[in-house]
N, C-alpha and C. Protein backbone atom coordinates (compact mmCIF):
# COMPACT_ATOMS: atom_id res chain seq x y z
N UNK A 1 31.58 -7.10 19.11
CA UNK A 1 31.10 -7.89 17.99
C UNK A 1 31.74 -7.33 16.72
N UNK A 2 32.29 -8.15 16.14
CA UNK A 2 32.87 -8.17 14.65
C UNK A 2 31.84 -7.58 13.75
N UNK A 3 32.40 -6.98 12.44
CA UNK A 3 31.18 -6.84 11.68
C UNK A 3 30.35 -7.63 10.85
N UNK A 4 31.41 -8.65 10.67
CA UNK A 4 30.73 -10.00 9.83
C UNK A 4 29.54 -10.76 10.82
N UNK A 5 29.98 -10.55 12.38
CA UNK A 5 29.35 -11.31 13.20
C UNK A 5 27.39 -9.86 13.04
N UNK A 6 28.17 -8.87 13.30
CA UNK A 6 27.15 -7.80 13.48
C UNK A 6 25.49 -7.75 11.90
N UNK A 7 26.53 -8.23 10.96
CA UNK A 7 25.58 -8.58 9.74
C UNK A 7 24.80 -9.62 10.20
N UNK A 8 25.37 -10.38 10.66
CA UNK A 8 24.86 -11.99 10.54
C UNK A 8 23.84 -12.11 11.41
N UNK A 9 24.24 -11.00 12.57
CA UNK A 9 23.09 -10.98 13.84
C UNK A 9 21.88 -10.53 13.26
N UNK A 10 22.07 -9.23 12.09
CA UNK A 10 20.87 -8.58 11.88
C UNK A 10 20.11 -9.35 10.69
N UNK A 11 20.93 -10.13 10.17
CA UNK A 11 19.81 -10.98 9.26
C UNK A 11 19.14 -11.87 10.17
N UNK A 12 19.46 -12.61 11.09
CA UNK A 12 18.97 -13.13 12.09
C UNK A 12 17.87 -12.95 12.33
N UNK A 13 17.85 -11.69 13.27
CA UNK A 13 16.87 -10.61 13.41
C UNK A 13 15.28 -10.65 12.29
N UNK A 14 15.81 -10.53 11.25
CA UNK A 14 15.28 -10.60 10.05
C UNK A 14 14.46 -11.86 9.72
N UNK A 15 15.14 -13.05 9.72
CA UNK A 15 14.82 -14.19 9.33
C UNK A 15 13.80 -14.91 10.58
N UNK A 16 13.77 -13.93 11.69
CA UNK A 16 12.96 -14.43 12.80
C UNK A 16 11.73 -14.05 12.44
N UNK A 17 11.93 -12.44 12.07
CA UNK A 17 10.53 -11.82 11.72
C UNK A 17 9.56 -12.59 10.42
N UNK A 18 10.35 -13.46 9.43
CA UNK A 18 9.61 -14.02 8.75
C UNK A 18 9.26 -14.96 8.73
N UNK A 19 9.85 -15.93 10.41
CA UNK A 19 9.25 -17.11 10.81
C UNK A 19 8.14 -16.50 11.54
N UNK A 20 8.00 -15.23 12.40
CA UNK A 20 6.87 -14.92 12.96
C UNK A 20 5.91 -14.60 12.26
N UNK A 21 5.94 -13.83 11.09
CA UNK A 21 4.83 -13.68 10.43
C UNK A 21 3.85 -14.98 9.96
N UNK A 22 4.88 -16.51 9.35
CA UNK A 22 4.41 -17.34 8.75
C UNK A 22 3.62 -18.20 9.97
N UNK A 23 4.11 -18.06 11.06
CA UNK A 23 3.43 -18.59 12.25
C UNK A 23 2.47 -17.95 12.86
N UNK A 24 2.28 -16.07 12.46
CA UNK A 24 1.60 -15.53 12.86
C UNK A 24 1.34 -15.78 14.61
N UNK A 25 2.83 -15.71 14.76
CA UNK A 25 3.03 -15.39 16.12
C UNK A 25 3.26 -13.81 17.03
N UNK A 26 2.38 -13.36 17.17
CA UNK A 26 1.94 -11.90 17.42
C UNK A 26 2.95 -11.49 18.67
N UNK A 27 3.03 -12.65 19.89
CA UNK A 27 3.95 -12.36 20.76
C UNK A 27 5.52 -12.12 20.39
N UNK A 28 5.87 -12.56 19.44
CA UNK A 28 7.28 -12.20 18.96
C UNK A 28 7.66 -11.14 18.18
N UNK A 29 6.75 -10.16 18.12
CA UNK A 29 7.17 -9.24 17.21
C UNK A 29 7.82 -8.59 18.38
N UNK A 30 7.14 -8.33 19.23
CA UNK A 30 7.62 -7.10 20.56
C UNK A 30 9.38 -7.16 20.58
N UNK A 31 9.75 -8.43 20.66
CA UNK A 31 11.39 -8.81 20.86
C UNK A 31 11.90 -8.45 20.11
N UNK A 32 11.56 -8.36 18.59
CA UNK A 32 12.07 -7.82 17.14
C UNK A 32 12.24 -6.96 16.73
N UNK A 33 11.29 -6.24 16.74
CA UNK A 33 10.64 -4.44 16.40
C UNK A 33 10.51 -3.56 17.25
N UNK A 34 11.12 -2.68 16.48
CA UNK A 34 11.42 -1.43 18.06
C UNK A 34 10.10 -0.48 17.92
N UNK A 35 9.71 -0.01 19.12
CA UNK A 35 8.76 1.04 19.05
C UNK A 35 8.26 2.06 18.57
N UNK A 36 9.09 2.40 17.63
CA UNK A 36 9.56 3.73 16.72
C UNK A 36 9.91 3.10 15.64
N UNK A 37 9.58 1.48 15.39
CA UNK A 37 9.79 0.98 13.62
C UNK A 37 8.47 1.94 13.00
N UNK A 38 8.99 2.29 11.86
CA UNK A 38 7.97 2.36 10.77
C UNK A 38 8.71 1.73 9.22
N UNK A 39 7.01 1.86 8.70
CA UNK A 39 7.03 0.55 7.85
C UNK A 39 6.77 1.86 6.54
N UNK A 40 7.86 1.63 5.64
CA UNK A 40 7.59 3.41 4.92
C UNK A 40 6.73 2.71 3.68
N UNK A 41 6.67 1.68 3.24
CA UNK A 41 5.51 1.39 2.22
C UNK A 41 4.20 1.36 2.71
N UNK A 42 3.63 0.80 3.69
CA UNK A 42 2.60 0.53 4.43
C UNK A 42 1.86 2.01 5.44
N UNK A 43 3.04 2.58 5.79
CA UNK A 43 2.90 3.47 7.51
C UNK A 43 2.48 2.61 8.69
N UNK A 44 2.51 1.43 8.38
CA UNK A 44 2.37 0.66 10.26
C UNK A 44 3.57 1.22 10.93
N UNK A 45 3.38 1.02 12.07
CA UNK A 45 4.91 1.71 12.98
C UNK A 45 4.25 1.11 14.37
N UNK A 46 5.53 0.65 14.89
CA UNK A 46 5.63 -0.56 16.18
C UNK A 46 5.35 -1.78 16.40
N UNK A 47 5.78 -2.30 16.90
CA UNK A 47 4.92 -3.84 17.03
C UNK A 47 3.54 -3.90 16.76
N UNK A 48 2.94 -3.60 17.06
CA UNK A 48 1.32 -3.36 17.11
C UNK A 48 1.19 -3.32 15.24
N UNK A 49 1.75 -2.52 14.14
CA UNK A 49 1.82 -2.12 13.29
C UNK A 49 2.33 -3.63 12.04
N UNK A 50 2.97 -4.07 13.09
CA UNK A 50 3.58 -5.49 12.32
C UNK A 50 2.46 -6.52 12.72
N UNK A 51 1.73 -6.45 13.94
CA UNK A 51 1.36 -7.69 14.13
C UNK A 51 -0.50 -7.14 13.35
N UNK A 52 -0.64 -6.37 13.02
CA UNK A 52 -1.71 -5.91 11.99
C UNK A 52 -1.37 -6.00 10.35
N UNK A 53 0.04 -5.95 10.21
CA UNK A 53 -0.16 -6.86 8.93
C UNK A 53 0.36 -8.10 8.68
N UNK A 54 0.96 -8.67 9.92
CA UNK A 54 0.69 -10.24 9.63
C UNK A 54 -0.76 -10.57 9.62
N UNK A 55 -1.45 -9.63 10.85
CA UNK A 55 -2.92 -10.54 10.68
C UNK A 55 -3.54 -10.64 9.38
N UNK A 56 -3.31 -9.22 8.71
CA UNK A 56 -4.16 -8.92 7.58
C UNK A 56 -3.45 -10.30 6.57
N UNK A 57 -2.46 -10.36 6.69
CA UNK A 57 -1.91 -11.42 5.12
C UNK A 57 -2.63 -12.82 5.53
N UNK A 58 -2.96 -13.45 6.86
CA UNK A 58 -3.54 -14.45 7.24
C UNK A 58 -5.06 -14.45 7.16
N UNK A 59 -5.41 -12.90 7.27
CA UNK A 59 -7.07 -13.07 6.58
C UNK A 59 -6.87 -13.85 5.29
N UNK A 60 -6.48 -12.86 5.04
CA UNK A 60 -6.23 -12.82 3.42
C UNK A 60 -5.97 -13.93 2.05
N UNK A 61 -5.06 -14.83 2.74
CA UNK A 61 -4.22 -16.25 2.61
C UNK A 61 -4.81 -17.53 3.68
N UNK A 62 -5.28 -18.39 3.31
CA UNK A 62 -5.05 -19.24 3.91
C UNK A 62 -4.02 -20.20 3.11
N UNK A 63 -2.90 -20.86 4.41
CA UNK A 63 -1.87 -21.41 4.16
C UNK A 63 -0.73 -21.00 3.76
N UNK A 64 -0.72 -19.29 4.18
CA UNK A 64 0.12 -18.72 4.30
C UNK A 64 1.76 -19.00 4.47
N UNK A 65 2.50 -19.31 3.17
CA UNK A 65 3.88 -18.73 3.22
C UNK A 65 4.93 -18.00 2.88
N UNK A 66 5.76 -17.66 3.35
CA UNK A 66 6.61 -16.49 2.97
C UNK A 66 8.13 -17.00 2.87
N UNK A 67 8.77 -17.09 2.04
CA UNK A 67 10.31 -17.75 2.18
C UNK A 67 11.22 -17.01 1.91
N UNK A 68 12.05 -16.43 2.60
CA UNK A 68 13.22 -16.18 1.78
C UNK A 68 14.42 -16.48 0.83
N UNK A 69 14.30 -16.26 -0.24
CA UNK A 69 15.14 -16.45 -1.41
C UNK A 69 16.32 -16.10 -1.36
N UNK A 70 16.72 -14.84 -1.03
CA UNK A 70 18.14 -14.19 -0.61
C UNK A 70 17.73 -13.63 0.52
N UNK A 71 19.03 -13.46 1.34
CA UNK A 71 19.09 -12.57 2.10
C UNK A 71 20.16 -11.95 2.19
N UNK A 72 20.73 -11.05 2.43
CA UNK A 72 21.73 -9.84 2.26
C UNK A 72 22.35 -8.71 2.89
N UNK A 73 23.31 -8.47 3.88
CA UNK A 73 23.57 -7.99 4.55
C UNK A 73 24.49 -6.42 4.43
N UNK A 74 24.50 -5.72 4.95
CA UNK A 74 25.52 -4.53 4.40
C UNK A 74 24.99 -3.78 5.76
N UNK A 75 26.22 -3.38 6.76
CA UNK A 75 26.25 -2.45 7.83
C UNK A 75 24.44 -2.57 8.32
N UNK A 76 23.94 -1.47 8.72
CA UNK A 76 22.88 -1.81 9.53
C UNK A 76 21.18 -2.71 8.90
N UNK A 77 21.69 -2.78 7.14
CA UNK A 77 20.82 -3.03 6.60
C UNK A 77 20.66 -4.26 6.35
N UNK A 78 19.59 -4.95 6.14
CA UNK A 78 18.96 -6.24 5.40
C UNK A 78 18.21 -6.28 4.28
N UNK A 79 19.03 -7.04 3.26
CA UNK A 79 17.93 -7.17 1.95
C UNK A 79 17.49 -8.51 1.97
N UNK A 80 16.03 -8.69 1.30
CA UNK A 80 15.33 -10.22 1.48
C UNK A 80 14.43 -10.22 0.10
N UNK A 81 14.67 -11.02 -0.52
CA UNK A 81 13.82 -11.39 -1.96
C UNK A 81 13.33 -12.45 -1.10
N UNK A 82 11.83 -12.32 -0.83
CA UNK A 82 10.59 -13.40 -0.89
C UNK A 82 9.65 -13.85 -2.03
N UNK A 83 9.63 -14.85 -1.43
CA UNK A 83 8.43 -15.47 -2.43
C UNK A 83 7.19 -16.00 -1.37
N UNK A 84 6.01 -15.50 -2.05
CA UNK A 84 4.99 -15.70 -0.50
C UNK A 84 3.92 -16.73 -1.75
N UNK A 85 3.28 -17.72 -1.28
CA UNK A 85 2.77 -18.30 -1.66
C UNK A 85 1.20 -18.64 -0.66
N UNK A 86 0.00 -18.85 -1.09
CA UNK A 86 -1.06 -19.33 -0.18
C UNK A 86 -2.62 -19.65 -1.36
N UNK A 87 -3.40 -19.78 -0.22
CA UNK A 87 -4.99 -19.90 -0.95
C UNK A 87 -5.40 -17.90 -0.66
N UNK A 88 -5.67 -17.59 -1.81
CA UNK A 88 -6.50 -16.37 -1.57
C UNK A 88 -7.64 -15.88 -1.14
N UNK A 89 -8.49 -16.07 0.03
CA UNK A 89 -9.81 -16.41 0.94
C UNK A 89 -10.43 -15.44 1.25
N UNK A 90 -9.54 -13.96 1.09
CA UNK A 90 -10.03 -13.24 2.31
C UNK A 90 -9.79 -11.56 1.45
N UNK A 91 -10.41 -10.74 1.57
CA UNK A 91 -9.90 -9.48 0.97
C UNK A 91 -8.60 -9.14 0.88
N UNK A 92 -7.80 -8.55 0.24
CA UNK A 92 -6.53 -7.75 0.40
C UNK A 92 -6.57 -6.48 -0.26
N UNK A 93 -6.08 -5.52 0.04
CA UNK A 93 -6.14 -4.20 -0.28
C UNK A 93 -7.55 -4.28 -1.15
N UNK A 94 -7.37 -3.84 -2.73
CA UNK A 94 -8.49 -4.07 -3.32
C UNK A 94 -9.04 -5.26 -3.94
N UNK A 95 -8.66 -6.50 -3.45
CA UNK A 95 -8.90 -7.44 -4.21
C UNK A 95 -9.73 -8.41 -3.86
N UNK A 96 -10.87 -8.74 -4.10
CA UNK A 96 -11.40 -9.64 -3.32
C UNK A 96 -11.28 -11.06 -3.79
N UNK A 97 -11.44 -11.54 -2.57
CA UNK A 97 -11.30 -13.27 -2.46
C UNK A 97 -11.34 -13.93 -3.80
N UNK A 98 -10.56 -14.97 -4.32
CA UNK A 98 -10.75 -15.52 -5.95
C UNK A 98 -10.70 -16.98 -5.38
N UNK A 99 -10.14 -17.38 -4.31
CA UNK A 99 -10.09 -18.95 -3.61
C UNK A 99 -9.21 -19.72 -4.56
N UNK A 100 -8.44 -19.08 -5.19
CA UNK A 100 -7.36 -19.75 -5.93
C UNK A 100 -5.86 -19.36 -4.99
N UNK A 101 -5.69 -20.52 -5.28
CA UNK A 101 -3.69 -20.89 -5.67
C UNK A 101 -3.24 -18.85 -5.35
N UNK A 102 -2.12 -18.50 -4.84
CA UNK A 102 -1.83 -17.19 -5.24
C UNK A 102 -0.29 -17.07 -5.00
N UNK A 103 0.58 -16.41 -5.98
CA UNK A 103 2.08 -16.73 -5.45
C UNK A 103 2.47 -14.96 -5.84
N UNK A 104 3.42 -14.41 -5.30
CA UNK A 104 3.88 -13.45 -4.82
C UNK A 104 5.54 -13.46 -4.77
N UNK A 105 5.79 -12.39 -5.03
CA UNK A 105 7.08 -12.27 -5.34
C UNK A 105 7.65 -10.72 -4.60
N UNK A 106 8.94 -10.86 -4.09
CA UNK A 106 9.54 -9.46 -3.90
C UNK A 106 10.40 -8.76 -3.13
N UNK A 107 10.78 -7.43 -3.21
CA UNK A 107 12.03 -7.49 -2.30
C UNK A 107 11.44 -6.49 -0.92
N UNK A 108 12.39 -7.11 -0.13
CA UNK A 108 12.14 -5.64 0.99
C UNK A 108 13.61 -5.29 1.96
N UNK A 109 13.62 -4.51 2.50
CA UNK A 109 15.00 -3.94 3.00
C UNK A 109 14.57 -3.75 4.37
N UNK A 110 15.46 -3.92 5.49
CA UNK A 110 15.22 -3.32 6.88
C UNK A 110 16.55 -2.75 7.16
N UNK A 111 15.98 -2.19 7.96
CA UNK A 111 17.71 -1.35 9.51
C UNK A 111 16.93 -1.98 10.43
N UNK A 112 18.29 -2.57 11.17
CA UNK A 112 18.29 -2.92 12.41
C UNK A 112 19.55 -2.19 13.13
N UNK A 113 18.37 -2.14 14.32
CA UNK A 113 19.67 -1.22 15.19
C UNK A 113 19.73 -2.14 16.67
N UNK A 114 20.38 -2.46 17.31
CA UNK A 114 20.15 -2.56 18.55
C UNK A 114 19.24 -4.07 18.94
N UNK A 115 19.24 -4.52 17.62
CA UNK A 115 18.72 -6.47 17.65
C UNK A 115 17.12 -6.10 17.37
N UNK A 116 16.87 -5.12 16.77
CA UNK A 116 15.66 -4.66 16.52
C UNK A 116 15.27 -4.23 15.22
N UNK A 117 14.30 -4.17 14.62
CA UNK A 117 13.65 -3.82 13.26
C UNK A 117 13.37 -2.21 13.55
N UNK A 118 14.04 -1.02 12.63
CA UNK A 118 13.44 0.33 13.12
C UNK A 118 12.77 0.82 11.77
N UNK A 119 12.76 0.13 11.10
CA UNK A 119 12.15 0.43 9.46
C UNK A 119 12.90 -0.42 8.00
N UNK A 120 11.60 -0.01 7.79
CA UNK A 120 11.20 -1.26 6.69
C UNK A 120 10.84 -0.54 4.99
N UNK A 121 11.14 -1.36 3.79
CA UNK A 121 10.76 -0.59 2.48
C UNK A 121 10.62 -1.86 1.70
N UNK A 122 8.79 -2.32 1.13
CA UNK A 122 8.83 -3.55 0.52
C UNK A 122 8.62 -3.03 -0.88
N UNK A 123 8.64 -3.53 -1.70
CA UNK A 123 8.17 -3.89 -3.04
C UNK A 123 8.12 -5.49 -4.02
N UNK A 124 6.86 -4.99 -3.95
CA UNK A 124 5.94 -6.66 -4.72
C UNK A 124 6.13 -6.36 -6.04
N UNK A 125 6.97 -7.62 -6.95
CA UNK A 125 6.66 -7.40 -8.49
C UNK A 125 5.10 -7.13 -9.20
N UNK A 126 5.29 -6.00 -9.97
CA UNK A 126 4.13 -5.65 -9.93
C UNK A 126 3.54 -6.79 -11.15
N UNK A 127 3.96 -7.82 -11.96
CA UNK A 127 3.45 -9.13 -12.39
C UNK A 127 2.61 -9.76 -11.73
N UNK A 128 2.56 -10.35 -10.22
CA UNK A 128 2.07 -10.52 -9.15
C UNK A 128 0.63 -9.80 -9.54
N UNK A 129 1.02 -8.46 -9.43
CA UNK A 129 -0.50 -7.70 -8.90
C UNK A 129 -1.23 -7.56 -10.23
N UNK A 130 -0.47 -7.51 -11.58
CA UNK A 130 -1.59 -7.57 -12.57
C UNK A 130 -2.10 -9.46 -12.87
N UNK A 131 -1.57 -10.25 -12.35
CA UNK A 131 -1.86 -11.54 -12.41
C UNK A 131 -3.28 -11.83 -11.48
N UNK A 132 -3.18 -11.17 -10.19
CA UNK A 132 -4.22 -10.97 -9.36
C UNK A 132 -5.48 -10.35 -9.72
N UNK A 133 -4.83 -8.83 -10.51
CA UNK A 133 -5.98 -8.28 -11.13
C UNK A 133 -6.78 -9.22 -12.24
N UNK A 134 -6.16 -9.81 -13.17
CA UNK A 134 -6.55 -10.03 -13.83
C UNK A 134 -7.63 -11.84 -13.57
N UNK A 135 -7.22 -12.46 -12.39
CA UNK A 135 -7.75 -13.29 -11.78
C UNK A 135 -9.34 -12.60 -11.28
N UNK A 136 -9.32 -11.59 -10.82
CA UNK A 136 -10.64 -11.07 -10.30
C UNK A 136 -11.19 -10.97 -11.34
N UNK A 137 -10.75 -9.86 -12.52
CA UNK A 137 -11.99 -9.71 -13.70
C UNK A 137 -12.30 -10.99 -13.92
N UNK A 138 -11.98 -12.20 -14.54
CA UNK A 138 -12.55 -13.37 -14.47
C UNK A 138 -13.01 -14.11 -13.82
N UNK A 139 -13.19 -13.68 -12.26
CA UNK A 139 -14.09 -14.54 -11.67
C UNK A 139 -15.40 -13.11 -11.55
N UNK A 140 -15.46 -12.41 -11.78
CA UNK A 140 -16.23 -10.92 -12.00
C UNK A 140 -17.39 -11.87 -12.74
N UNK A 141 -16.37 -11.60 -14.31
CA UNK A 141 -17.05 -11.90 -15.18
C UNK A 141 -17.81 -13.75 -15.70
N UNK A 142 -17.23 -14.55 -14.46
CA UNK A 142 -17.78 -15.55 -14.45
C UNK A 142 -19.07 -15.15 -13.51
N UNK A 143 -18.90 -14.96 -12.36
CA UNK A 143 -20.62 -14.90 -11.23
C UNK A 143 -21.78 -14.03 -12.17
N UNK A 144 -21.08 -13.30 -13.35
CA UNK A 144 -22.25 -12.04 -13.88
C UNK A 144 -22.85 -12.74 -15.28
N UNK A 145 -21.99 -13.73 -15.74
CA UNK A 145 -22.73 -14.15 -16.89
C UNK A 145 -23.89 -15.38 -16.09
């Protein structure tokens, strides 16, 4: 395999994992992600590790999507600017449910080795997360008055 062909495979790779997440198809991670992925923003590691935070973003979201904007190739790596969009329903880290509209932005990087995901590094614009924050204090401060 060529290297242009060898990029192209691993975005592939890539672009599967973010049809599985949006489908929250749990059986397809195994084919994707190698056993020894870890996820260095998060610490999930293995399939098992991916298919616990797709679940969590589907608590979390209803109507969950995730698109890729770019995608980007260089030797074993993948870069991906998403934009994730859904209804906010369900807890996420610290945020609880606001049942609004919620859109998301950001980049993340993988290595693939071997037609497989072995680690991962995301970052969410942090605009996003003070937009969120600032969605909760106002529904806070709406249920308390």
């Amino acid at each position: 395999m060529g290297k242009n062909e060898h990029i192209e495979a691993n975005q592939t790779v890539v672009r599967r994992l973010y049809d599985y997440i949006n489908e929250n198809r749990k059986e397809g991670f195994a084919g994707i992600v190698a056993p020894s992925y870890l996820d260095h923003s998060n610490n999930n590691r293995g399939p098992d590790g991916m298919i616990a935070a797709a679940a969590n973003l589907h608590q979390a979201y209803d109507e969950l999507r995730i698109e890729i904007t770019e995608i980007v190739g260089q030797g074993d790596l993948v870069a991906v600017q998403w934009r994730e969009t859904g209804r906010h329903v369900g807890r996420f880290f610290n945020l609880k449910p606001t049942g609004q509209p919620f859109e998301a932005s950001g980049l993340a990087l993988y290595r693939v080795r071997d037609g497989k995901i072995v680690e991962s590094w995301m970052a969410i614009d942090p605009a996003t997360i003070r937009a969120q924050q600032a969605a909760q204090r106002a529904l806070e401060s709406a249920t308390a008055a």
